[in-house]
C-alpha atoms as a PDB file:
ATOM      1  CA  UNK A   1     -12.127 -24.658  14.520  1.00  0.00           C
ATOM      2  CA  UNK A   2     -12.052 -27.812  12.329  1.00  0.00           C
ATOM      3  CA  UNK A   3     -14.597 -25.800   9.947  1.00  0.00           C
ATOM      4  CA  UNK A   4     -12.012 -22.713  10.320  1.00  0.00           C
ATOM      5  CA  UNK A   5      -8.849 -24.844   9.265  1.00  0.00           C
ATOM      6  CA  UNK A   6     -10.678 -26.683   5.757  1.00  0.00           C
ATOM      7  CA  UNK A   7     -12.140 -23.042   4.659  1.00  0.00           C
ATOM      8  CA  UNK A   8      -9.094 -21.538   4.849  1.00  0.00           C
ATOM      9  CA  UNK A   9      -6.910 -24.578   3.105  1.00  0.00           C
ATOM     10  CA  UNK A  10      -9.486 -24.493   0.617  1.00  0.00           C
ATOM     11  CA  UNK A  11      -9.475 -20.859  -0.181  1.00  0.00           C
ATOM     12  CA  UNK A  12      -5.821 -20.990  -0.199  1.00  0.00           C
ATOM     13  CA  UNK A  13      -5.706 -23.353  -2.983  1.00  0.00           C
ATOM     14  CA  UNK A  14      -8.670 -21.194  -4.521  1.00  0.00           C
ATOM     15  CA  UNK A  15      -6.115 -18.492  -4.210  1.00  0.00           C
ATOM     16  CA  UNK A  16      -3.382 -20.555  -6.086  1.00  0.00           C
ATOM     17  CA  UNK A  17      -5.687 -21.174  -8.802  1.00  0.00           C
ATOM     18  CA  UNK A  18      -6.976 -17.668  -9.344  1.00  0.00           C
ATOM     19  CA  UNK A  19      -3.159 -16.506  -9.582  1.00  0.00           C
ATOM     20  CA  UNK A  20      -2.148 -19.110 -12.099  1.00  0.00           C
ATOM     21  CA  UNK A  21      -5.123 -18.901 -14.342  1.00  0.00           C
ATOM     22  CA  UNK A  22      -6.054 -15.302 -14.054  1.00  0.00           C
ATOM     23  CA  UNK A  23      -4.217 -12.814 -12.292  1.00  0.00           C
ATOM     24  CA  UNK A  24      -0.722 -13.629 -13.902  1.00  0.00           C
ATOM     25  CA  UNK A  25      -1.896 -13.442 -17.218  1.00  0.00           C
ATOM     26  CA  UNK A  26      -3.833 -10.161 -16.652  1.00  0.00           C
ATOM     27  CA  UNK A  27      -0.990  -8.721 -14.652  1.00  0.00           C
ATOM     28  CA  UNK A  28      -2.667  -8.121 -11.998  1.00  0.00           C
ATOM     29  CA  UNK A  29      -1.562  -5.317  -9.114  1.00  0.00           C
ATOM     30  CA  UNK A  30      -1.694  -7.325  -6.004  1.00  0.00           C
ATOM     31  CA  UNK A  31       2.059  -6.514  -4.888  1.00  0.00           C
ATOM     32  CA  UNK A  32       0.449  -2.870  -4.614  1.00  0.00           C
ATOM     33  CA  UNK A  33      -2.701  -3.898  -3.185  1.00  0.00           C
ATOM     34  CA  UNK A  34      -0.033  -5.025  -0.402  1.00  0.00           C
ATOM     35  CA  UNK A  35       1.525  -1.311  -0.093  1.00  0.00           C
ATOM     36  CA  UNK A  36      -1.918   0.185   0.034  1.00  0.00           C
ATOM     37  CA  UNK A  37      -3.199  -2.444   2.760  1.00  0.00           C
ATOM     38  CA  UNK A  38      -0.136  -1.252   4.621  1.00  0.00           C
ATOM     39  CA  UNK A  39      -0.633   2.780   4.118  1.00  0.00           C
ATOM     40  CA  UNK A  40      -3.781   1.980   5.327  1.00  0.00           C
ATOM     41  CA  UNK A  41      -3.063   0.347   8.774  1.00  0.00           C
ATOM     42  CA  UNK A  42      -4.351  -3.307   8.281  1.00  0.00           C
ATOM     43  CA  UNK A  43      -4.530  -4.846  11.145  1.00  0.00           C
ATOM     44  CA  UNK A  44      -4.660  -8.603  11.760  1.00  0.00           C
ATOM     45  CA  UNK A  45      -6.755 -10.327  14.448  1.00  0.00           C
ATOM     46  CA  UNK A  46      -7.289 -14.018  15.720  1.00  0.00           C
ATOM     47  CA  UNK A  47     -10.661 -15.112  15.348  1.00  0.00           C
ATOM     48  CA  UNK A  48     -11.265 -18.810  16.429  1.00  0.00           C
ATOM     49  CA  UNK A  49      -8.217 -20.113  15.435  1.00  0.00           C
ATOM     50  CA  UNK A  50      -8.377 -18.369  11.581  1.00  0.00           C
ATOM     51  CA  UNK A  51      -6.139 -14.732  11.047  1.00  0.00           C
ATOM     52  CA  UNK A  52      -7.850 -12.332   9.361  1.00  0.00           C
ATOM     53  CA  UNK A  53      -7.261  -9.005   8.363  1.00  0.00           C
ATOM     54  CA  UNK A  54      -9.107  -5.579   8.965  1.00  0.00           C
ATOM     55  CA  UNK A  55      -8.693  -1.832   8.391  1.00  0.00           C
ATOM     56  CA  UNK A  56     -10.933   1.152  10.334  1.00  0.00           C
ATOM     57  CA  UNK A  57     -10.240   4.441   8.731  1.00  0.00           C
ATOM     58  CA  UNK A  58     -12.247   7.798   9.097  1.00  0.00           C
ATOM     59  CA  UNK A  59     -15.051   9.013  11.439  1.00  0.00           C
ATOM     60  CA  UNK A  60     -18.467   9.651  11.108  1.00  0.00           C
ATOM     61  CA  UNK A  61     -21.714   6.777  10.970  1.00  0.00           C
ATOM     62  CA  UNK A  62     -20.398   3.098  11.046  1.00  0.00           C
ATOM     63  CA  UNK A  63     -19.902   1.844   7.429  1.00  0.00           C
ATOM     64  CA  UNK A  64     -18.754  -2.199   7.283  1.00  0.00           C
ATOM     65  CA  UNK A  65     -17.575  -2.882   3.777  1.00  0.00           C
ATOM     66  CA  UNK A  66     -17.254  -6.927   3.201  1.00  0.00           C
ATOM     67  CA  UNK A  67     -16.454  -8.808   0.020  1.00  0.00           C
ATOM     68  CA  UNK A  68     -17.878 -11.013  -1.726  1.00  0.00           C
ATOM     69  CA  UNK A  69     -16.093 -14.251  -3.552  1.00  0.00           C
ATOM     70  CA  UNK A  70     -13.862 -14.837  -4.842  1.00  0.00           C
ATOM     71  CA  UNK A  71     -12.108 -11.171  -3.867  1.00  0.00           C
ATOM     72  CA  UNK A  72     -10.747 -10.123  -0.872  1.00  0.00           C
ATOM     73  CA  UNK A  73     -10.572  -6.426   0.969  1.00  0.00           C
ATOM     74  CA  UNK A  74      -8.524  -5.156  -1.542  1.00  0.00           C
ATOM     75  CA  UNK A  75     -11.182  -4.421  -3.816  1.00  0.00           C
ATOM     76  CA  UNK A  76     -12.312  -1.288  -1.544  1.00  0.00           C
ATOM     77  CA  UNK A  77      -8.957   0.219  -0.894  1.00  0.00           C
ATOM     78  CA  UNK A  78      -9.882   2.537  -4.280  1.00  0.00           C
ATOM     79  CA  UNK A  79     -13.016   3.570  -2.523  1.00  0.00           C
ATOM     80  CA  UNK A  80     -11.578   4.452   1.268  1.00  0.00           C
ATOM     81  CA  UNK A  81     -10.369   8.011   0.379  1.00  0.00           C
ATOM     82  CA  UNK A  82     -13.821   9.274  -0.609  1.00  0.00           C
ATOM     83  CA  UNK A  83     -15.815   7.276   2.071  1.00  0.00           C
ATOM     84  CA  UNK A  84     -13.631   7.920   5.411  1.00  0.00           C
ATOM     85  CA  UNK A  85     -14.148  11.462   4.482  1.00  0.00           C
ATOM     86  CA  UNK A  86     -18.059  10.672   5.713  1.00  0.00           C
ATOM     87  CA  UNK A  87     -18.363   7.489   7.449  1.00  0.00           C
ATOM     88  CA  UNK A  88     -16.127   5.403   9.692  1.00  0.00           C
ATOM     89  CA  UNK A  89     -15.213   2.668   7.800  1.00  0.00           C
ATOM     90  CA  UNK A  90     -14.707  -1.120   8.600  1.00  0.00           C
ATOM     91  CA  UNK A  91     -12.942  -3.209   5.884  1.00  0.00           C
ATOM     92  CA  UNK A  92     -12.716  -6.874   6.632  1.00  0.00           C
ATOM     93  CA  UNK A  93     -10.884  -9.846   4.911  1.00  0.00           C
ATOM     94  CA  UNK A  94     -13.326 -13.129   5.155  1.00  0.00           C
ATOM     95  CA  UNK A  95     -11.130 -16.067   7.128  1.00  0.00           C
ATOM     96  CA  UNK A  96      -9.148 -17.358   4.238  1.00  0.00           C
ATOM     97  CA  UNK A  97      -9.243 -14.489   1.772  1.00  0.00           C
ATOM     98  CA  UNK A  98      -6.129 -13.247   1.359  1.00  0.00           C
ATOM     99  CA  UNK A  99      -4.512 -12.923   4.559  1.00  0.00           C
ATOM    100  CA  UNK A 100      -7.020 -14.878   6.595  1.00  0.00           C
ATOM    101  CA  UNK A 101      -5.212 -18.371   7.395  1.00  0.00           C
ATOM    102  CA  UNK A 102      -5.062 -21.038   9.881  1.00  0.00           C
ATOM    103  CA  UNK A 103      -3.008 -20.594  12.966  1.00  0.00           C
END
């Protein structure tokens, strides 16, 4: 749990960094990352004392899509249309990317 709580404070000033120094000045589209995260049903879970975030969309063979860093599941939301036509699809936020954070 300790582990939990310092990965997520230190992502979350990770996070604060990345949107002063990149994302602002490339305009980045995270407000409609949000809406699509929504369309798609994220749901959040409690996982040893970190929130995290997850969608399941489509049927078909399991497919788990996970990000790497510095991103979070927002990076596959362009991709779900095409693959939760064949495969059931897991997308999962790492504890502290995003909208993983401590309890």
């Amino acid at each position: 749990m300790i582990l939990c709580k310092i990965s997520c404070l230190f992502t979350l000033n990770f996070e604060v960094f990345w949107l002063i120094t990149i994302c602002i000045p490339l305009n980045c589209g995270i407000a409609v990352g949000l809406r699509q995260q929504e369309r798609y049903g994220a749901k959040v879970v409690s996982l040893q004392g970190c929130l995290t975030s997850f969608i399941v969309l489509g049927q078909g063979p399991p497919l788990i899509l996970i990000h790497g860093f510095p991103f979070d599941s927002l990076l596959w939301l362009q991709n779900l249309g095409v693959l939760s036509s064949k495969f059931k699809v897991y997308v999962i936020d790492l504890w502290g990317f995003w909208q993983g954070r401590v309890m």
